[in-house]
Protein backbone atom coordinates (compact mmCIF):
# COMPACT_ATOMS: atom_id res chain seq x y z
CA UNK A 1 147.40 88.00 -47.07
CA UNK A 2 147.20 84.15 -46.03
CA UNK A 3 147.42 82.48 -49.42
CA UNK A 4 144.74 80.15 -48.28
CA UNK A 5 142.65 83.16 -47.32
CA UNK A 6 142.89 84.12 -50.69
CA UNK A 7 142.02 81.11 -52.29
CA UNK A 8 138.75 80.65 -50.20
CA UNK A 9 138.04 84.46 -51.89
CA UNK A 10 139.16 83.60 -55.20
CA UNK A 11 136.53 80.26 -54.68
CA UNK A 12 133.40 82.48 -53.16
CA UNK A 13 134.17 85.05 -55.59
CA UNK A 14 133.66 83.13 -58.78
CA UNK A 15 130.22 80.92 -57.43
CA UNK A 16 129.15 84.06 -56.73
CA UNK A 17 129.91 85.52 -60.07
CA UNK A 18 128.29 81.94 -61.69
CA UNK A 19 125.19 82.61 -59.81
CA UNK A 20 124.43 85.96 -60.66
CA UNK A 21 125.23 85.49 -64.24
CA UNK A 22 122.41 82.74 -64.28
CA UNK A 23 120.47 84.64 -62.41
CA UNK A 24 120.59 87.60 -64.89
CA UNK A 25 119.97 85.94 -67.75
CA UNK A 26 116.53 84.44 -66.32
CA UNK A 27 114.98 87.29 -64.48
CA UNK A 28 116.61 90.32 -65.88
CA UNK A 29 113.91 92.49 -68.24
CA UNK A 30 115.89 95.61 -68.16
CA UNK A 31 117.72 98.24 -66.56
CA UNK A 32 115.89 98.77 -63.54
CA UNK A 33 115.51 94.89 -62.63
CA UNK A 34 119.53 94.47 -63.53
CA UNK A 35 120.03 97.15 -60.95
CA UNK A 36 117.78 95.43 -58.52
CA UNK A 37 119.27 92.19 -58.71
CA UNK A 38 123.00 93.28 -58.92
CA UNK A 39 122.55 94.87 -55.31
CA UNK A 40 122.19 91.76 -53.43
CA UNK A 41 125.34 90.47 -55.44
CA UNK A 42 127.50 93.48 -54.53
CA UNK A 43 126.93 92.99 -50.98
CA UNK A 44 127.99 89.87 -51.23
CA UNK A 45 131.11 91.06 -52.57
CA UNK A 46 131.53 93.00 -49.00
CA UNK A 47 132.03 89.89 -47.08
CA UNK A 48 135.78 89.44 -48.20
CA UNK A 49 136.44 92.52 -47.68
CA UNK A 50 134.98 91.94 -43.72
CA UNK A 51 132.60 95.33 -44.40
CA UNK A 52 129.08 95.99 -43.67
CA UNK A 53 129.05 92.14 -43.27
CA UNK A 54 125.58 91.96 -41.81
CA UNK A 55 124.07 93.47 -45.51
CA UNK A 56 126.69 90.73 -47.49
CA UNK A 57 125.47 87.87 -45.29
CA UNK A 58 121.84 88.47 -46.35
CA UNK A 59 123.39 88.86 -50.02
CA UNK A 60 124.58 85.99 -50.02
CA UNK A 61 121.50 84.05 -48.73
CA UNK A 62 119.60 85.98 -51.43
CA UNK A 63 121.82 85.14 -53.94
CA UNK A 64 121.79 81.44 -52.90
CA UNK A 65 117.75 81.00 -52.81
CA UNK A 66 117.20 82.91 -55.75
CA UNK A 67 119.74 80.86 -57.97
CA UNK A 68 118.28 77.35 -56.14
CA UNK A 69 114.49 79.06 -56.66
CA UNK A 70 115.49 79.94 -60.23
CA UNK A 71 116.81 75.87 -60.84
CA UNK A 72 114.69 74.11 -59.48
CA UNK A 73 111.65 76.22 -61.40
CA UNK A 74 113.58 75.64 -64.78
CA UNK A 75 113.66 72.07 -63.83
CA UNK A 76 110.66 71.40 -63.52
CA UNK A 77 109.42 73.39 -66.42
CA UNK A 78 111.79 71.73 -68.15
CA UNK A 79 110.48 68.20 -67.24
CA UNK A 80 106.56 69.24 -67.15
CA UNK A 81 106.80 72.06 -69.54
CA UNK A 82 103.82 73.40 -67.97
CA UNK A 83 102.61 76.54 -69.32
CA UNK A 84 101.36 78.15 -65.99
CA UNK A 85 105.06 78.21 -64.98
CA UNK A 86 105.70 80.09 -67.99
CA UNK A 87 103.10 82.63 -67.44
CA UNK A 88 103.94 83.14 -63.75
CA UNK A 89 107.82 82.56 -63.78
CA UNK A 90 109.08 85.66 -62.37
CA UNK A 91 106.15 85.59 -59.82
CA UNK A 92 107.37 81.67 -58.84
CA UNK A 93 110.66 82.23 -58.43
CA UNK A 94 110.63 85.55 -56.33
CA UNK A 95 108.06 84.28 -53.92
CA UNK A 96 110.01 80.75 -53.34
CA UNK A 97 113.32 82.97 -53.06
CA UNK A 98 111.06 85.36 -50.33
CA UNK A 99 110.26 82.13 -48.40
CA UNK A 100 112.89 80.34 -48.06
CA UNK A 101 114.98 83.82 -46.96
CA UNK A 102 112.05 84.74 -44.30
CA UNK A 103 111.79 80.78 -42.86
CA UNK A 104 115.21 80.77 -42.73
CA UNK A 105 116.12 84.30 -40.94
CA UNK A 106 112.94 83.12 -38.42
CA UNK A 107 114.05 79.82 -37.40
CA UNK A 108 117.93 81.19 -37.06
CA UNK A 109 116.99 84.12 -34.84
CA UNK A 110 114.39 81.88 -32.80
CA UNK A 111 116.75 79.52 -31.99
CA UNK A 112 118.31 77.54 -29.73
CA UNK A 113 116.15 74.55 -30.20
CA UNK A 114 116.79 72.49 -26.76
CA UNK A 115 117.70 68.86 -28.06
CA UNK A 116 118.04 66.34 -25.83
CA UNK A 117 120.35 63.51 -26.74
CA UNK A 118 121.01 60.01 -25.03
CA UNK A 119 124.39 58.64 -25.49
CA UNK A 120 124.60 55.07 -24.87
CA UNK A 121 127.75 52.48 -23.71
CA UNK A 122 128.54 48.95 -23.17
CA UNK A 123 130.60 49.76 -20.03
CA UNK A 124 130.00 52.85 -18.64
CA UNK A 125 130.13 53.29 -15.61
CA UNK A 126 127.65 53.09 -12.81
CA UNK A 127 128.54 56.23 -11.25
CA UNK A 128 128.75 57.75 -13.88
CA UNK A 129 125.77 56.93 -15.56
CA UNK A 130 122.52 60.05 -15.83
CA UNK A 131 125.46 62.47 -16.47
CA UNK A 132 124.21 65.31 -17.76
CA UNK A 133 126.44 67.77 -20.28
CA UNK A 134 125.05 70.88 -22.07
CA UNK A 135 126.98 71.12 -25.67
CA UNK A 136 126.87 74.98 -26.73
CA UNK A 137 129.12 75.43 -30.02
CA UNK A 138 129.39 77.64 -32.85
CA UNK A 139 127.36 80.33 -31.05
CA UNK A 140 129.71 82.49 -33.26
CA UNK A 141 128.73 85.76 -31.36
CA UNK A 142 129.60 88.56 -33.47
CA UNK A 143 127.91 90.99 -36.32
CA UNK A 144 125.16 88.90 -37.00
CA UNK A 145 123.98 87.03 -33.54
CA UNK A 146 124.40 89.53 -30.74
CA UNK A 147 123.82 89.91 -27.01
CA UNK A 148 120.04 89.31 -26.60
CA UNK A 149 120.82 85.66 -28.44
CA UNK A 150 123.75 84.98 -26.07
CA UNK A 151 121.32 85.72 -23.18
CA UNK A 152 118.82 83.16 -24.31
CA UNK A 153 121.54 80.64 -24.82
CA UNK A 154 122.95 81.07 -21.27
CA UNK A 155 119.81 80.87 -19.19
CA UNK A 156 118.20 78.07 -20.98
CA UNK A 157 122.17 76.16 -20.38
CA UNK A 158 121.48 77.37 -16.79
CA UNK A 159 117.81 75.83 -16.39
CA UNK A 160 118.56 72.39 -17.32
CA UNK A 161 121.11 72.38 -14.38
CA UNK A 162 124.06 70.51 -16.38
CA UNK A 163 126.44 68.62 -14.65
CA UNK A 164 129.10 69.86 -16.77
CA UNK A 165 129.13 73.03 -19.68
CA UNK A 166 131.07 72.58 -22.39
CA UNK A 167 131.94 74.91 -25.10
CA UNK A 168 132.96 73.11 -28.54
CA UNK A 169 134.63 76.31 -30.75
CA UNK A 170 133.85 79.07 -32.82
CA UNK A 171 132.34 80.91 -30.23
CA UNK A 172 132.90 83.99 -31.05
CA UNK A 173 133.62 85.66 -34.62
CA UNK A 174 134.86 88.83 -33.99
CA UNK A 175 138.19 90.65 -31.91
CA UNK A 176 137.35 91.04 -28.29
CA UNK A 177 137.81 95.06 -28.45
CA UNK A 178 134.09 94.68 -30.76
CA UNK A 179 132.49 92.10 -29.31
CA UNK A 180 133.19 91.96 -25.36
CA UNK A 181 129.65 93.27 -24.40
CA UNK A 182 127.87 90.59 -26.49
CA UNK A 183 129.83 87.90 -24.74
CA UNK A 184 129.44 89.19 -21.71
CA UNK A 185 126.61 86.90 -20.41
CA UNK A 186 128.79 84.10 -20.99
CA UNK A 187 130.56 84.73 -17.05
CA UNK A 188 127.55 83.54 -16.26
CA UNK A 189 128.26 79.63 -17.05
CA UNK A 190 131.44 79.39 -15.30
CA UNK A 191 129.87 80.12 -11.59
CA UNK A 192 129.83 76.27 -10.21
CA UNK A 193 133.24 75.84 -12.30
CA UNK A 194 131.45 73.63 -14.32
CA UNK A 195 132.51 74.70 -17.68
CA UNK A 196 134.91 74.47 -20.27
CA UNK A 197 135.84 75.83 -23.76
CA UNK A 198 138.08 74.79 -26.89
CA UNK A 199 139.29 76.98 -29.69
CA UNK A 200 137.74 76.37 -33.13
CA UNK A 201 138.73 77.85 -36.41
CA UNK A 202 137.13 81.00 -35.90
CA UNK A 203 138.27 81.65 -32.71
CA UNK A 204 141.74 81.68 -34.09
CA UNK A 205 140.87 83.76 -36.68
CA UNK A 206 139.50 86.41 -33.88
CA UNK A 207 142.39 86.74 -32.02
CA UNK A 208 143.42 84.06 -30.24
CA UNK A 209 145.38 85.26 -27.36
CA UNK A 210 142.89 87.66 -26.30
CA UNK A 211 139.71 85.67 -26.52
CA UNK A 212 141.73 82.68 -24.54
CA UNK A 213 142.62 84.96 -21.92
CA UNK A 214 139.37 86.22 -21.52
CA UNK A 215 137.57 82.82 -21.15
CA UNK A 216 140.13 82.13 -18.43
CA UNK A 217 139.46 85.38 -16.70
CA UNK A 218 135.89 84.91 -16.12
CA UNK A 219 136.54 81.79 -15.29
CA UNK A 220 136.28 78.93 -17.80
CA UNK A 221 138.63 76.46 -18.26
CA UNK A 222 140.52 76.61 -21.64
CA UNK A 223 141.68 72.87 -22.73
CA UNK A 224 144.72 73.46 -25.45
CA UNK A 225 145.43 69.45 -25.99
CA UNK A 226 145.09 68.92 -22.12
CA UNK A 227 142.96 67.17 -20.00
CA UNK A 228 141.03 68.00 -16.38
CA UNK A 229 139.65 64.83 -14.11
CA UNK A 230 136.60 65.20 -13.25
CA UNK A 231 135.30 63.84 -10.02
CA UNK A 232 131.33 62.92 -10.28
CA UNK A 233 129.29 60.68 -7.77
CA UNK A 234 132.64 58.59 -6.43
CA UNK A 235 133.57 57.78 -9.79
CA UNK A 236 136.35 60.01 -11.97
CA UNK A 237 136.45 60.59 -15.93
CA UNK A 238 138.50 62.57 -17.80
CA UNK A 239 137.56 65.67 -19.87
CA UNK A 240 140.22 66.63 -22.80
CA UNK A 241 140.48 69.18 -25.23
CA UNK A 242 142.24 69.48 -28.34
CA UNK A 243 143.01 72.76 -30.45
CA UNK A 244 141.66 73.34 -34.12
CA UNK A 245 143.82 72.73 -37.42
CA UNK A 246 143.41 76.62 -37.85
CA UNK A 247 145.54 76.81 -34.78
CA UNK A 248 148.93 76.61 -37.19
CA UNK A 249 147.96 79.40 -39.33
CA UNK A 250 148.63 81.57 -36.46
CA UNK A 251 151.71 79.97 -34.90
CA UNK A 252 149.84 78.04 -32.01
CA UNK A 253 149.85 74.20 -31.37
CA UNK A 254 147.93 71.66 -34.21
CA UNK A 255 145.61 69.62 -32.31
CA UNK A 256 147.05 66.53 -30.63
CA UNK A 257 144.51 63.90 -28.73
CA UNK A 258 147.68 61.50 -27.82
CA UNK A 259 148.87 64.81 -25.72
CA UNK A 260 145.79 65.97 -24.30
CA UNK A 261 145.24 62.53 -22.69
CA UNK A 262 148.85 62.57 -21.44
CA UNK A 263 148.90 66.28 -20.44
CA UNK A 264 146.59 67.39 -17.05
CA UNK A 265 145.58 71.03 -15.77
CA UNK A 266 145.71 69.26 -11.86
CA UNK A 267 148.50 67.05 -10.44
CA UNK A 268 145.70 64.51 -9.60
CA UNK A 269 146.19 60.63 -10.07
CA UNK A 270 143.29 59.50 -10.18
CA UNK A 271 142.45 57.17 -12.98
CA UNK A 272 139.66 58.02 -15.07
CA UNK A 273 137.16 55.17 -15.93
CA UNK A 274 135.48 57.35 -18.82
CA UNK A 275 137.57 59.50 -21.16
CA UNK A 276 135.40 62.45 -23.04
CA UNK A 277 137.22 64.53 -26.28
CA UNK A 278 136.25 68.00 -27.04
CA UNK A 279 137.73 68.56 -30.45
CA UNK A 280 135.75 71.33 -32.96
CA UNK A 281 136.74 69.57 -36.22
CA UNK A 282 134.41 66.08 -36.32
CA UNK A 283 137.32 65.12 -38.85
CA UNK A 284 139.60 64.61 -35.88
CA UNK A 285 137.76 61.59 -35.26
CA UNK A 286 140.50 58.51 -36.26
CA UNK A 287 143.20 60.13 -34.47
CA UNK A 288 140.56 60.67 -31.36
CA UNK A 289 139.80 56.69 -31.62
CA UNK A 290 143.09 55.88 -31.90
CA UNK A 291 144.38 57.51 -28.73
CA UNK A 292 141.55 55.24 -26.48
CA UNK A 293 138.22 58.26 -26.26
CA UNK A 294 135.17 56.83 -26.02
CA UNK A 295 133.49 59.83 -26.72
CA UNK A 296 134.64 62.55 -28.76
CA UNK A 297 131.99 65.85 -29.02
CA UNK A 298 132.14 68.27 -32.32
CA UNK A 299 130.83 71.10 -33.94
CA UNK A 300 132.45 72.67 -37.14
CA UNK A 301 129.77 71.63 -39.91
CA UNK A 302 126.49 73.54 -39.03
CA UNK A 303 124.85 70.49 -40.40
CA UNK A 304 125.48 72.74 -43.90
CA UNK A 305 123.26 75.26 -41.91
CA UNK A 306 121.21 75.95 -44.87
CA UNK A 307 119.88 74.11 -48.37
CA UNK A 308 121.60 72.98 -50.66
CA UNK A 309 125.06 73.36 -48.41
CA UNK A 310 123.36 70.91 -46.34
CA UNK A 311 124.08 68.20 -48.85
CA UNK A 312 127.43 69.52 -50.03
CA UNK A 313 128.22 69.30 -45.88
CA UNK A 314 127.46 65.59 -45.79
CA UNK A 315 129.00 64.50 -48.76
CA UNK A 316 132.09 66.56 -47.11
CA UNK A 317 132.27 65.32 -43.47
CA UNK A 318 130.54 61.78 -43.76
CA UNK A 319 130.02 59.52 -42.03
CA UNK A 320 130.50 62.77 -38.62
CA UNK A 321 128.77 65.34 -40.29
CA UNK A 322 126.00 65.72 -38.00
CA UNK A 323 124.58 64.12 -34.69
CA UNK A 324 125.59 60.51 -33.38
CA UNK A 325 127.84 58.52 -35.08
CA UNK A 326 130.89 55.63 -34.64
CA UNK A 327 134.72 55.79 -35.10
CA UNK A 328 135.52 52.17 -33.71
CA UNK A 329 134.46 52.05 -30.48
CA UNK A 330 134.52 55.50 -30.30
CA UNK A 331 131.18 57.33 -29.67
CA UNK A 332 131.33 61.05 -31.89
CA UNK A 333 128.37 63.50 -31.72
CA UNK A 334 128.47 66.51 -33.96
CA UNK A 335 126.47 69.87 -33.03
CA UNK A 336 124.17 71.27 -35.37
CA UNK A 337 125.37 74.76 -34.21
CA UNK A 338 123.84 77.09 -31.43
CA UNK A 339 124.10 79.98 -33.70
CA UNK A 340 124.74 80.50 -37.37
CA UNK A 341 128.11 81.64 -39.11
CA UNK A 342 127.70 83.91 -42.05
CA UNK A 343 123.81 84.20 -43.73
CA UNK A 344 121.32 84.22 -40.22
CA UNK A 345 119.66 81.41 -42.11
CA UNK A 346 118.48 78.51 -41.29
CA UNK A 347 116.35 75.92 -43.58
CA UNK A 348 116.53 71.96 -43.68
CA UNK A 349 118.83 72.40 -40.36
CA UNK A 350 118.34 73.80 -36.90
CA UNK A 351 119.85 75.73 -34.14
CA UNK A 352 120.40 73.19 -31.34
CA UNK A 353 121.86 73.60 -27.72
CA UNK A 354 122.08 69.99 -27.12
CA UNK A 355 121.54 68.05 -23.50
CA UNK A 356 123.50 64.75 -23.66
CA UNK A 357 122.69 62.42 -21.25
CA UNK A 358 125.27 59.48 -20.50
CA UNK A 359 123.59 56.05 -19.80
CA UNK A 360 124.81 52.27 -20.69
CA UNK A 361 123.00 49.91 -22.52
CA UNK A 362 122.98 47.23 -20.45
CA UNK A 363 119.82 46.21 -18.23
């Protein structure tokens, strides 16, 4: 076993362990409500061991609102020391806990939320300006998000008639043999040849070979620290893609932005006057700036996807943690996530297949 796989085990492992503990010790009154709240904890425990993940993904987002639930409650009856909390403790805590688990499951199964976003530059280019690029990324199709979500995802992409598709990583989260028939509407994106996909961390850890060959085979265009020009209304800009960091636990190429500008999929010459980055990881951001993008488009961070991760996220990936952002005169925008990854939750954070629109902001 990878030994960082086992660390990131070790890690979930023992918060998990913390939280239960502390939730024991609050709610617990006996045998029957120890039994009751160890369940949710020992599917938890499942996810490491990849079975019945579905079950352990709801564990865990049990485990996470009741121990939040449970703290903030004893905060505030610490601070207030009201005795209606007292009285109604248990009743408190398990109804924020039921909540915040069905608000969350709603707005992640509801989603995507169509968010339109207007990029601006000081020298854009005419031509190139009202360019219009759908963002899908970390759709992470697998046990939890499955075909009927992928649908949804691909005809609202196909409505807004994007100039260009692209596909930001983790896209899927599962070996092609399980989850070819979920993905299956995705053919659907690559019919004008408008669209284009880079590996994230999760597509590595899916089977990378296999899921690359596949996007080729319907028809996408897999960037692996390369580069297409891209003709649009007389003008030309560039469109590179960079692997994930992940990539070098399995033996392919670390992510390189100096080689995907130098490195084309055509023999054209053109010279680009606009030069786009599609790199998953937003922390790939300097070295992105430093090779001459102007704008670099991410995923990765889910925003934290749900509370209180949300705040651990941006303290994590600051200042590209989520949305529109600067690295020098680099423009970075960072996907909240199409889909989820792990709990089906979403609270203080939302689903998003995002419509960025390219204009200059000059009169």
């Amino acid at each position: 076993m990878n030994k960082q796989f086992l660390k990131i085990i070790l890690i979930f492992t023992s918060l998990l362990l913390v939280s239960y503990l502390y939730i024991w010790l609050r709610l617990s009154t006996g045998i029957l409500s120890s039994f009751l709240l160890a369940i949710p904890f020992l599917f938890s425990l499942l996810v490491p061991l990849r079975l019945f993940s579905s079950l352990g993904y709801i564990g865990i987002g049990i485990v996470n609102f009741l121990f939040i639930s449970l703290l903030g409650t004893d905060l505030v009856l610490l601070i207030s020391r009201l005795e209606f909390i007292n009285i109604h403790y248990h009743t408190i805590v398990y109804t924020l806990t039921g909540l915040c688990l069905i608000i969350g499951l709603y707005r992640a199964f509801n989603g995507p939320t169509l968010k339109e976003v207007t990029l601006r530059f000081p020298h854009l280019p005419k031509n190139l300006r009202g360019l219009k690029i759908i963002q899908i990324s970390d759709l992470h199709v697998g046990p939890t998000l499955g075909k009927r979500y992928v649908e949804r995802v691909v005809k609202k992409t196909l409505e807004q008639n994007p100039d260009l598709i692209v596909l930001t990583g983790d896209i899927v989260d599962g070996k092609l043999s399980q989850f070819k028939e979920e993905a299956k509407a995705l053919e659907q994106l690559s019919r004008d040849g408008k669209a284009y996909f880079i590996m994230g961390n999760h597509d590595y850890y899916s089977g990378p070979v296999e899921w690359i060959q596949y996007f080729k085979s319907i028809g996408i265009k897999v960037l692996l620290n390369t580069h297409d020009l891209i003709s649009y209304q007389n003008s030309h800009f560039m469109l590179a893609g960079v692997t994930d960091p992940a990539a070098s636990l399995v033996g392919h190429p670390y992510p390189n932005p100096q080689a995907a500008m130098k490195t084309q999929l055509n023999q054209s010459k053109e010279n680009p006057e606009f030069k786009i980055l599609l790199a998953h990881n937003p922390k790939l951001a300097i070295r992105a700036a430093a090779a001459g993008f102007d704008l670099m488009l991410s995923g990765h961070t889910h925003g934290g996807q749900f509370f209180p991760w949300t705040l651990i996220v941006k303290k994590v990936h600051s200042p590209h943690y989520l949305g529109e952002s600067a690295e020098d005169s680099m423009r970075v925008y960072v996907s909240a996530g199409t889909g989820t990854w792990g709990p089906p939750l979403r609270l203080g954070t939302t689903t998003e297949l995002t419509c960025i629109i390219l204009e200059s902001d000059l009169t």
